[in-house]
PDB file of N, CA and C in Angstrom:
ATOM      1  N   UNK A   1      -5.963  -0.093  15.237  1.00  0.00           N
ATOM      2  CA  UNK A   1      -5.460   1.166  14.778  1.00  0.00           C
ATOM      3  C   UNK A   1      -5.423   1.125  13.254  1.00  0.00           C
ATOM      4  N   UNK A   2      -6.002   2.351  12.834  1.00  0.00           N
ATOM      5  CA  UNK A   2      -5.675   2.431  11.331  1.00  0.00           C
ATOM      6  C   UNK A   2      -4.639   3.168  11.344  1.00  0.00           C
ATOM      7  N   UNK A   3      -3.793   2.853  10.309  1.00  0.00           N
ATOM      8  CA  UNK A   3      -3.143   4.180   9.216  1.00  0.00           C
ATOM      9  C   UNK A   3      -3.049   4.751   8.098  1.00  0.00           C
ATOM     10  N   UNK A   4      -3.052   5.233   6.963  1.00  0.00           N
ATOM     11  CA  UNK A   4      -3.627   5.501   6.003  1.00  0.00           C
ATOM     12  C   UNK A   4      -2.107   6.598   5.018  1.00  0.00           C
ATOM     13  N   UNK A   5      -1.464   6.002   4.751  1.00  0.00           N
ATOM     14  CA  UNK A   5      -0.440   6.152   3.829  1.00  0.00           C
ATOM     15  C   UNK A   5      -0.473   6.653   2.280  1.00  0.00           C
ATOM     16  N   UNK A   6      -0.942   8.396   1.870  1.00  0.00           N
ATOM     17  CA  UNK A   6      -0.752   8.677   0.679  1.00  0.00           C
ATOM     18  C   UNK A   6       0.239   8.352  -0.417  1.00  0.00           C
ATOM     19  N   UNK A   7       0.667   7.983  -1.209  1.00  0.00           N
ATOM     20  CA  UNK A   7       1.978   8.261  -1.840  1.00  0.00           C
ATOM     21  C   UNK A   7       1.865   8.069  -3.218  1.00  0.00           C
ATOM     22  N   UNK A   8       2.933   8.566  -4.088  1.00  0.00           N
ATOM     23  CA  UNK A   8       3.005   7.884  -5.397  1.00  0.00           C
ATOM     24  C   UNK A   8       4.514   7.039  -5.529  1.00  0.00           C
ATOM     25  N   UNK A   9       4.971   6.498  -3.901  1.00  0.00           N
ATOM     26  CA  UNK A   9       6.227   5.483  -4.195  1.00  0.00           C
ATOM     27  C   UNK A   9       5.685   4.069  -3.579  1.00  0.00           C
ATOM     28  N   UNK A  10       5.662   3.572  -5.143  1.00  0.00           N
ATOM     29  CA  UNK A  10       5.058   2.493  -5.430  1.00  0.00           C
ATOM     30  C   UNK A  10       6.201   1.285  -4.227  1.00  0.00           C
ATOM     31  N   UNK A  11       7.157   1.879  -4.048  1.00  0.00           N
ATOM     32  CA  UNK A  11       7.823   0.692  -3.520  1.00  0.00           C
ATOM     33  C   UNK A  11       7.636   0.633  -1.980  1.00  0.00           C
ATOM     34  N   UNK A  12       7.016   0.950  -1.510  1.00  0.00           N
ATOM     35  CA  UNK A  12       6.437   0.643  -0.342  1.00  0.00           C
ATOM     36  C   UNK A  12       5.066  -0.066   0.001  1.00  0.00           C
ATOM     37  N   UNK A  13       4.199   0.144  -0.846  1.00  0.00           N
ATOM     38  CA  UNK A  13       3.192  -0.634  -0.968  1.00  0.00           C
ATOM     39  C   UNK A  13       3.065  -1.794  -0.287  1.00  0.00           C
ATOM     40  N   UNK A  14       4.564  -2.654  -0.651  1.00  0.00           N
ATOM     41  CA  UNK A  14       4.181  -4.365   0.068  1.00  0.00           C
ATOM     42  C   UNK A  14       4.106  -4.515   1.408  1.00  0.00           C
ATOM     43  N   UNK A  15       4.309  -3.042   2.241  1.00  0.00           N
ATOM     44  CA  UNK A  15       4.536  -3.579   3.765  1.00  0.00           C
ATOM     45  C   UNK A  15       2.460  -3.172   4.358  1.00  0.00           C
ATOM     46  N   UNK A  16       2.218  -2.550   3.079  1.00  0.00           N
ATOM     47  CA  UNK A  16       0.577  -2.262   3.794  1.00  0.00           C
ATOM     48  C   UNK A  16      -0.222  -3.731   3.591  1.00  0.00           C
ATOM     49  N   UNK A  17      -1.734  -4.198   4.399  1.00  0.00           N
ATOM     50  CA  UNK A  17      -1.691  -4.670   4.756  1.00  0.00           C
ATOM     51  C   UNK A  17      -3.038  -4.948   3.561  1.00  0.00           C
ATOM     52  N   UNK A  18      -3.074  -3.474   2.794  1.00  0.00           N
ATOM     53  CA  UNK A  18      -4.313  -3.340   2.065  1.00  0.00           C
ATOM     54  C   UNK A  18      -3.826  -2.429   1.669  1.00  0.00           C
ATOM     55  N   UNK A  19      -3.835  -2.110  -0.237  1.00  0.00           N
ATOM     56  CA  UNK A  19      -3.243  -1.276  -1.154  1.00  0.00           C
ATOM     57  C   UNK A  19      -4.792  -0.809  -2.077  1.00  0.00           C
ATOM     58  N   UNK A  20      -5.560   0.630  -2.228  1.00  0.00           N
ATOM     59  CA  UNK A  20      -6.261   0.947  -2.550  1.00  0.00           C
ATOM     60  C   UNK A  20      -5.498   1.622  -3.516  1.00  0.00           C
ATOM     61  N   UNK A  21      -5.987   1.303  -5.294  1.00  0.00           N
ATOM     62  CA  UNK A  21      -5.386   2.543  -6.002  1.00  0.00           C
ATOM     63  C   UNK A  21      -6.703   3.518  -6.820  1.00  0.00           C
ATOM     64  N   UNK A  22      -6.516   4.604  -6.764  1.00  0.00           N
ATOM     65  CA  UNK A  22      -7.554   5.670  -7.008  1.00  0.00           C
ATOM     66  C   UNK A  22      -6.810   6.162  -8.283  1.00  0.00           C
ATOM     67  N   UNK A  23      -7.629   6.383  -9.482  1.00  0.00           N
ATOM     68  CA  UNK A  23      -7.301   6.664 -10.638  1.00  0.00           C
ATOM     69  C   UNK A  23      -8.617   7.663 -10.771  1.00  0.00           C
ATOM     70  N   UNK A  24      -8.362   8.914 -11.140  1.00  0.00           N
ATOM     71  CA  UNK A  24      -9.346   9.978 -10.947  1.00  0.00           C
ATOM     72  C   UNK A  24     -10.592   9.945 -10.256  1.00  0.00           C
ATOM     73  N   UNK A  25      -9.978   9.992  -9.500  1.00  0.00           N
ATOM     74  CA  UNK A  25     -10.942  10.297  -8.012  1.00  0.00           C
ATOM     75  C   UNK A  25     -11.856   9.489  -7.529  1.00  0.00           C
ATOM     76  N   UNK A  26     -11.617   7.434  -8.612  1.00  0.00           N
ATOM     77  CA  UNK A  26     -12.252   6.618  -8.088  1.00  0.00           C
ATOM     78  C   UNK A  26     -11.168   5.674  -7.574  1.00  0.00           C
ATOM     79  N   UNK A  27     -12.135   4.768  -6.972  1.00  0.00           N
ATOM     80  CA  UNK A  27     -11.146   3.524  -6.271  1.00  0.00           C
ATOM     81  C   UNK A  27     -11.264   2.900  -7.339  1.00  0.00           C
ATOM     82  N   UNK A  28      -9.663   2.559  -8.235  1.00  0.00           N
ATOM     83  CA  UNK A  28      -9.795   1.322  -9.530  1.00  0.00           C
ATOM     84  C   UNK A  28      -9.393   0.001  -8.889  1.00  0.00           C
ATOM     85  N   UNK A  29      -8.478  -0.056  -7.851  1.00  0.00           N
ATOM     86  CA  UNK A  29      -8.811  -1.516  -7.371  1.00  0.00           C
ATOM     87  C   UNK A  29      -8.202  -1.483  -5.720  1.00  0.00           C
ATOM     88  N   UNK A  30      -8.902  -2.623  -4.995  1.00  0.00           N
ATOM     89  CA  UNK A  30      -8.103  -2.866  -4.147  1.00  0.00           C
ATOM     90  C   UNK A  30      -7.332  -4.504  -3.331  1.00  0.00           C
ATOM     91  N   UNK A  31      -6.112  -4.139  -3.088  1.00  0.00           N
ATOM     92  CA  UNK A  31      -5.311  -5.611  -3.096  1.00  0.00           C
ATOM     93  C   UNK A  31      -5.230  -5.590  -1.925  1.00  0.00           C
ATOM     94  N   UNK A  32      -5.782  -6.850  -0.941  1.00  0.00           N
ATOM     95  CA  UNK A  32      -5.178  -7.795   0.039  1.00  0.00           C
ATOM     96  C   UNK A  32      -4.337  -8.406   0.278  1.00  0.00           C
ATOM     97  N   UNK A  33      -3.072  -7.486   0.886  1.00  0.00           N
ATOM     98  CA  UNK A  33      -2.153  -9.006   1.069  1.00  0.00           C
ATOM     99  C   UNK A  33      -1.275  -9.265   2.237  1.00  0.00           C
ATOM    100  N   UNK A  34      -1.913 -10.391   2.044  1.00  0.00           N
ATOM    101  CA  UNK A  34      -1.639 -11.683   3.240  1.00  0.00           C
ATOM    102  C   UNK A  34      -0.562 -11.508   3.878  1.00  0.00           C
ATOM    103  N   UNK A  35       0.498 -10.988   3.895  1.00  0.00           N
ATOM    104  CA  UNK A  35       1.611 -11.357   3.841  1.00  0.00           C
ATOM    105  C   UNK A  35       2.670 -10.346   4.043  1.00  0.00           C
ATOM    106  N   UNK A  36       2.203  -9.197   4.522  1.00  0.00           N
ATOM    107  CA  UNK A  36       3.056  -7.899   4.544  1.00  0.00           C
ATOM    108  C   UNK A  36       4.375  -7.629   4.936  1.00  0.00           C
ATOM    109  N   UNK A  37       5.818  -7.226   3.419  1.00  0.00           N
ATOM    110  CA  UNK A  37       6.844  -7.450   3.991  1.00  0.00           C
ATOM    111  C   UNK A  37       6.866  -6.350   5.306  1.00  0.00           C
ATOM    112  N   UNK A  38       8.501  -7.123   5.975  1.00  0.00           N
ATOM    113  CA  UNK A  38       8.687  -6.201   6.940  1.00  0.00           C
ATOM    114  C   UNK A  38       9.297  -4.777   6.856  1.00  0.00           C
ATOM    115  N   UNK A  39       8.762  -3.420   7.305  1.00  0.00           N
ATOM    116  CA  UNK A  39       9.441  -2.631   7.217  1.00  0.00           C
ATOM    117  C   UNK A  39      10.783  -2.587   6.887  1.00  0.00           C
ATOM    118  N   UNK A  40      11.580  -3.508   7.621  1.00  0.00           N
ATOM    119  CA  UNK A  40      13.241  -2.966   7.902  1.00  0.00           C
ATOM    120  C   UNK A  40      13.796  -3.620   6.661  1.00  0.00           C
ATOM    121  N   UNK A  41      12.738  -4.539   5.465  1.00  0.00           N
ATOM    122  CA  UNK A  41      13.278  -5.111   4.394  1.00  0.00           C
ATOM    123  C   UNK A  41      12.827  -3.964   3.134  1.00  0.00           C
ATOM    124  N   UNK A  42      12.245  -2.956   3.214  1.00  0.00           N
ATOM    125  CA  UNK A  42      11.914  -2.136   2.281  1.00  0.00           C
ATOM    126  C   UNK A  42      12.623  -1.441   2.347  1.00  0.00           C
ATOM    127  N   UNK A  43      13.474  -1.091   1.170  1.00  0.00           N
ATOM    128  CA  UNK A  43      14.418  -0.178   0.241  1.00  0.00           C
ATOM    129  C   UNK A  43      13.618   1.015   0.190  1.00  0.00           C
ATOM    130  N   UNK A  44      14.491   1.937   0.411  1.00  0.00           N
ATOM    131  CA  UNK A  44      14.017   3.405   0.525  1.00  0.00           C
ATOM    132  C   UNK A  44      14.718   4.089  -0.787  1.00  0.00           C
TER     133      UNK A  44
END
């Protein structure tokens, strides 16, 4: 299953599994990580 999460709150980021950031309308980078916290530890 994919999911695909718009946002500009940066503080969620660590629970994806793969963080694409698009800076006018290109992909400027994308991060792998290993290690994805758990939901119920991300501050809202």
């Amino acid at each position: 299953m994919t999911v695909i999460v718009i946002t500009h709150n940066l503080a969620i980021a660590p629970m994806a599994d793969r963080v694409i950031r698009l800076k006018n309308s290109k992909v400027e980078s994308i991060k792998v990580n290993s290690s994805p916290t758990d939901v119920s530890l991300i501050e809202w």
